[in-house]
C-alpha atoms as a PDB file:
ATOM      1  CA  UNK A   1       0.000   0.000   0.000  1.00  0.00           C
ATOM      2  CA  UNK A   2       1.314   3.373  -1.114  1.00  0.00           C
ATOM      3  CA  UNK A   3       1.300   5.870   2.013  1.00  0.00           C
ATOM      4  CA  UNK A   4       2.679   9.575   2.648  1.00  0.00           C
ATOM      5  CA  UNK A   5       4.432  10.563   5.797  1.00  0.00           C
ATOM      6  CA  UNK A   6       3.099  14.504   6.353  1.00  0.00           C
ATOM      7  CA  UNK A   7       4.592  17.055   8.949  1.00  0.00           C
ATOM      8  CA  UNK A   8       1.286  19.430  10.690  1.00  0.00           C
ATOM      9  CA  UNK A   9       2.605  22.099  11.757  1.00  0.00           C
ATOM     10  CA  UNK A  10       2.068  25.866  13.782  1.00  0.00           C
ATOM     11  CA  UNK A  11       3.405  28.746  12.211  1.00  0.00           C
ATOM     12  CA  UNK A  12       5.362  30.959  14.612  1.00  0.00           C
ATOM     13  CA  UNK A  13       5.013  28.617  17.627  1.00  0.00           C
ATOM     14  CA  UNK A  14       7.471  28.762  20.765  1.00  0.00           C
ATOM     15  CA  UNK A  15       8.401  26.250  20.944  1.00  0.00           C
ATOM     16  CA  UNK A  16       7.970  24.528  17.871  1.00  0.00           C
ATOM     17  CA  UNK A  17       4.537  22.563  17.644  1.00  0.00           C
ATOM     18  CA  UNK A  18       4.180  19.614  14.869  1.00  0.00           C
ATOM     19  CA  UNK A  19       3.214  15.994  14.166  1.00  0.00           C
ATOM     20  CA  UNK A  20       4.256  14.016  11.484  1.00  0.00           C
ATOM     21  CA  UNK A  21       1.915  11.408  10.611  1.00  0.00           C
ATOM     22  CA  UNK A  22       1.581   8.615   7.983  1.00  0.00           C
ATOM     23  CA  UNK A  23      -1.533   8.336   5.814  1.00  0.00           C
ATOM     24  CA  UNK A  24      -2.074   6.094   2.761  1.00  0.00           C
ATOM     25  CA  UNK A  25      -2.402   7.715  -0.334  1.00  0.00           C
ATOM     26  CA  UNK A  26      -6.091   7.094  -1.244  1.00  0.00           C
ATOM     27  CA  UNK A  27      -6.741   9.122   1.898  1.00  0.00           C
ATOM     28  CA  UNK A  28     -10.097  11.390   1.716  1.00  0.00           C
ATOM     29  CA  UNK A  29     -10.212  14.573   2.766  1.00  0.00           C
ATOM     30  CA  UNK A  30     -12.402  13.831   5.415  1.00  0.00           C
ATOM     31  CA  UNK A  31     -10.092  11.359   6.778  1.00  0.00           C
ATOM     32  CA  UNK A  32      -7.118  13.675   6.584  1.00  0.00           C
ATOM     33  CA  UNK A  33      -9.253  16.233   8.751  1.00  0.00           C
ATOM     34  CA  UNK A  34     -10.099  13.606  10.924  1.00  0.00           C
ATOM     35  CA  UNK A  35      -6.368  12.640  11.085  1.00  0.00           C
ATOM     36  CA  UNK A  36      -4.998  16.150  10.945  1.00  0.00           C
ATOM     37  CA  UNK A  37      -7.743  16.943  14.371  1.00  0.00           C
ATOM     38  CA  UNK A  38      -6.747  13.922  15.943  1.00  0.00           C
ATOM     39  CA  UNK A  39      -2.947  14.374  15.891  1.00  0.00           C
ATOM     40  CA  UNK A  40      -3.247  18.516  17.080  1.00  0.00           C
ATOM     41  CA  UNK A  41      -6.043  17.427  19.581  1.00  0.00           C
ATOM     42  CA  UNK A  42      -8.336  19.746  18.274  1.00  0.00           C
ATOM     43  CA  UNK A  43     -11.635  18.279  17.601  1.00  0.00           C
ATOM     44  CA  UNK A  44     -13.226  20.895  15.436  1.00  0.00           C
ATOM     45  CA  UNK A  45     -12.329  23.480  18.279  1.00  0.00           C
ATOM     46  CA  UNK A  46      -9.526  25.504  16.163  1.00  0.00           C
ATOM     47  CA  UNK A  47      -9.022  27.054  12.992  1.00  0.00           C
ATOM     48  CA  UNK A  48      -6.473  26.246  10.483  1.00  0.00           C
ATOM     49  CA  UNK A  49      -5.384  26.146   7.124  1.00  0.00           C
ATOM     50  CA  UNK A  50      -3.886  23.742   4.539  1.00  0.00           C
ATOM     51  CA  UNK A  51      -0.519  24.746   2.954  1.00  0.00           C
ATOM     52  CA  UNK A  52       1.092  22.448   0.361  1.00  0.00           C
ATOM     53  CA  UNK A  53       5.124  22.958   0.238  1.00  0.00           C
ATOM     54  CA  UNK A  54       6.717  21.386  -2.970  1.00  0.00           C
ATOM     55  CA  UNK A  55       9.236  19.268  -1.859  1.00  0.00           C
ATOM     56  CA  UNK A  56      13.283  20.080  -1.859  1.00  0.00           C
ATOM     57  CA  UNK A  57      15.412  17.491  -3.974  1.00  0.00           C
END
């Protein structure tokens, strides 16, 4: 099964707050959110936003 390892994290946090997690590559966007509110502990409570970063070779 084909998965992605993702790093969530806070801009301008101090200290630094992230998660890396590993979701399979099928993954809904429901079950990211799920995932991505599990992880930060959030449960719907906090607002964020998704940024895609193209990544460095």
């Amino acid at each position: 099964m084909k998965a992605y390892q993702i790093k969530i994290e806070l801009i301008d946090s101090k200290p630094p707050i992230w998660r890396r997690v590993i979701i399979p590559a099928d993954v809904t966007f429901k079950r990211l959110h799920d995932t991505i509110q599990f992880a930060m502990d959030w449960w719907d409570r906090d607002l964020y936003k998704f940024e895609l970063l193209e990544e460095k070779l």
